[in-house]
Protein backbone atom coordinates (compact mmCIF):
# COMPACT_ATOMS: atom_id res chain seq x y z
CA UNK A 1 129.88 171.38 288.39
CA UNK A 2 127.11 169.49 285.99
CA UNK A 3 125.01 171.49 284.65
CA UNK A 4 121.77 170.72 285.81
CA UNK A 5 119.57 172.39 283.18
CA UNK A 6 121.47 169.62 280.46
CA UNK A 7 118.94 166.93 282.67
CA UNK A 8 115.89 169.21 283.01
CA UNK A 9 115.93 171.21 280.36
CA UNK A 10 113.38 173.54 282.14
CA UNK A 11 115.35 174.41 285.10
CA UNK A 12 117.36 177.22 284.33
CA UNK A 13 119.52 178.97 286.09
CA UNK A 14 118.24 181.70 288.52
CA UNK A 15 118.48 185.23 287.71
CA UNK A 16 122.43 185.48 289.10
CA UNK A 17 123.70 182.91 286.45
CA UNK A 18 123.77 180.13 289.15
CA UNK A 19 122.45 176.58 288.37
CA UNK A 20 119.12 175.84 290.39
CA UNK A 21 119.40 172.86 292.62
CA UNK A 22 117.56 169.75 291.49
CA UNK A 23 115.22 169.49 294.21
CA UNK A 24 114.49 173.28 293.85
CA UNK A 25 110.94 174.08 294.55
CA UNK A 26 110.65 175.73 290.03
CA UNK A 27 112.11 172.59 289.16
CA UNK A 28 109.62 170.06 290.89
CA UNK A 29 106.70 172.23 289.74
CA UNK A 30 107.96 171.86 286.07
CA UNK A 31 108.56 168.45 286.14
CA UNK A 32 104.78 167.95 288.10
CA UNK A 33 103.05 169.79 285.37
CA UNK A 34 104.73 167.32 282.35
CA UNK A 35 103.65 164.46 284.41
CA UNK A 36 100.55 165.51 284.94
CA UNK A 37 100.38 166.24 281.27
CA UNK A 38 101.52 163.10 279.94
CA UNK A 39 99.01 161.68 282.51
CA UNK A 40 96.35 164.11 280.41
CA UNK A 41 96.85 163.15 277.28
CA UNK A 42 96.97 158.94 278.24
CA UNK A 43 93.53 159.49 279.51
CA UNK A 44 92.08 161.38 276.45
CA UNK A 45 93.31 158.42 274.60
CA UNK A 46 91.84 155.65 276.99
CA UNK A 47 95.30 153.84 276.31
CA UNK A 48 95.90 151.43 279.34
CA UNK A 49 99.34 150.82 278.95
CA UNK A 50 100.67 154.84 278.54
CA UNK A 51 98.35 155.82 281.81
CA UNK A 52 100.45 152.58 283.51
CA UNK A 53 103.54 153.84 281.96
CA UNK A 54 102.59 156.82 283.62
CA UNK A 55 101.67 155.23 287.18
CA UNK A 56 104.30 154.46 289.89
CA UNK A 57 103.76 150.31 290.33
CA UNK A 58 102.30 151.28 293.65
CA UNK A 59 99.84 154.08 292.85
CA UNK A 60 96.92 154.47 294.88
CA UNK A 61 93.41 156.02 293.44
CA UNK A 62 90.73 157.37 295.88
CA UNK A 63 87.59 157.84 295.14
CA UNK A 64 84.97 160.65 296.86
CA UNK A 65 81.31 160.00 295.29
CA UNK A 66 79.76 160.86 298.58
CA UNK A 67 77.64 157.67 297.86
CA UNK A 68 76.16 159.88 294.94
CA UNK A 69 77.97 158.44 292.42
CA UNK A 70 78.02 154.93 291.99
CA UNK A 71 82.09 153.68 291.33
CA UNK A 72 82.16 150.61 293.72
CA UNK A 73 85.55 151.75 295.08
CA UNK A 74 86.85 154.19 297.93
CA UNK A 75 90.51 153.41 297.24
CA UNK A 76 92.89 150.84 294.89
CA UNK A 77 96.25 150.47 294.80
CA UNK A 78 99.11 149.18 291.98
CA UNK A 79 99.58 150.89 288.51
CA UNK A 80 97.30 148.12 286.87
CA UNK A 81 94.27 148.60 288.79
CA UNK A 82 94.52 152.10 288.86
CA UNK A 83 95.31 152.11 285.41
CA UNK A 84 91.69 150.99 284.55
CA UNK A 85 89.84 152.72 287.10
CA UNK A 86 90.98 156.03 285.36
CA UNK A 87 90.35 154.79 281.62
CA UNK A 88 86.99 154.02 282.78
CA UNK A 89 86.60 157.53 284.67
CA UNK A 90 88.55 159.69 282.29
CA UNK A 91 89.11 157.72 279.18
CA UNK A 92 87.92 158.98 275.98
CA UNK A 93 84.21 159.33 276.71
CA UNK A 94 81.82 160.95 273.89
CA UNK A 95 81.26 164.20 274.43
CA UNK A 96 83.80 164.76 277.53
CA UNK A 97 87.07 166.92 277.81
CA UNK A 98 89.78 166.38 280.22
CA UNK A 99 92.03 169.55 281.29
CA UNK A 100 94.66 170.41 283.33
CA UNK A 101 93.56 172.53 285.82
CA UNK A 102 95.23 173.84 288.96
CA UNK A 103 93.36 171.72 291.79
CA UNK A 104 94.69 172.35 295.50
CA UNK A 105 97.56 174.88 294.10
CA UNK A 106 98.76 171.83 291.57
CA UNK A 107 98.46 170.96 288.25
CA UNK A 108 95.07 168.34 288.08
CA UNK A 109 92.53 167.34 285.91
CA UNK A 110 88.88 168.37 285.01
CA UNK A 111 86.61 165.81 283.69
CA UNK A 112 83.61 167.90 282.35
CA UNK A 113 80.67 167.39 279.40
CA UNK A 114 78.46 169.68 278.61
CA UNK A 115 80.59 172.65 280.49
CA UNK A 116 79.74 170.41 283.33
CA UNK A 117 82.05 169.00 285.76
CA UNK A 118 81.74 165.33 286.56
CA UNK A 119 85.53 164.47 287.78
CA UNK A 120 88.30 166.56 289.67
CA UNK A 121 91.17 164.76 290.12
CA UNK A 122 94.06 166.26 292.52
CA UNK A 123 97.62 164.14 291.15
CA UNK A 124 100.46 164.36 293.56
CA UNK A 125 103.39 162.77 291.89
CA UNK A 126 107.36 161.48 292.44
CA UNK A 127 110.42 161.85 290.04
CA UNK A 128 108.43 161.39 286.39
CA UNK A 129 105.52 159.06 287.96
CA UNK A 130 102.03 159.06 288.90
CA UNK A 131 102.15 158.08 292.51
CA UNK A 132 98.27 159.00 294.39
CA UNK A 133 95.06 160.49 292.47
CA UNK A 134 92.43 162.06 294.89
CA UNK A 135 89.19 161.51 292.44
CA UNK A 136 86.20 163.64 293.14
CA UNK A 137 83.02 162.40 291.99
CA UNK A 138 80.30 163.97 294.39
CA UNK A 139 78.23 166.36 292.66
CA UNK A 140 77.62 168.29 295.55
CA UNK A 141 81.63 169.16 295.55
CA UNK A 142 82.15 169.82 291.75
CA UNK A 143 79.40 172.89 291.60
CA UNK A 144 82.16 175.04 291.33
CA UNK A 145 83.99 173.64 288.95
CA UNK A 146 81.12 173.89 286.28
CA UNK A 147 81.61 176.17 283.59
């Protein structure tokens, strides 16, 4: 039997000795969280090409401003486009942090300045990619967020 812990080095066996499965629901969470983590640090850098690196080629963005926020999109699609929409959003701003934050029970990202939040984003991902970010941008939704 292959060892699957040799090809996810964070999936250890379970508590009997026994390998976990691959699709096993400790092993998808790891693997979510270093996504979403390599996804992190692309967008504190503003780097284009790792946050596409990091995007399936058919990732889709959506975007809730509630019409408060003006971002000219609701949704995009394809690692590109997406790709730029988040280096504008997230991308290295003066005076903002991004963090991974558990959003809807996942691993996610804060945008915030000031201890303020100004971007949740929930990341849903497949295998090692980026595949659909759920952006929120309305104020009225991100009151809880603040710090």
């Amino acid at each position: 039997m292959r060892r699957i812990s040799h090809f996810f080095p964070r999936c250890w066996p379970d508590r009997w000795g026994h390998p976990r499965s691959y699709l096993s629901g400790s092993c998808l969470l790891y693997r979510h969280d270093d996504v979403v983590r390599r996804f992190a640090e692309a967008c504190q850098l503003g780097d284009i090409a790792a946050l596409r690196a990091a995007l399936d080629g058919d990732a889709i963005a959506v975007c809730d401003s509630g019409g408060l926020v003006p971002t000219g999109v609701g949704s995009i699609q394809g690692a590109q486009d997406v790709a730029q929409l988040v280096a504008a959003l997230l991308g290295g701003q003066p005076g903002t942090e991004v963090t991974i934050e558990a959003v809807n029970g996942r691993a996610g990202l804060v945008l915030r300045r000031g201890g303020q939040a100004i971007a949740v984003v929930a990341v849903q991902t497949a295998g090692t990619k980026v595949t659909v970010l759920w952006t929120v941008l309305n104020p009225a939704k991100l009151r809880g967020w603040h710090r």
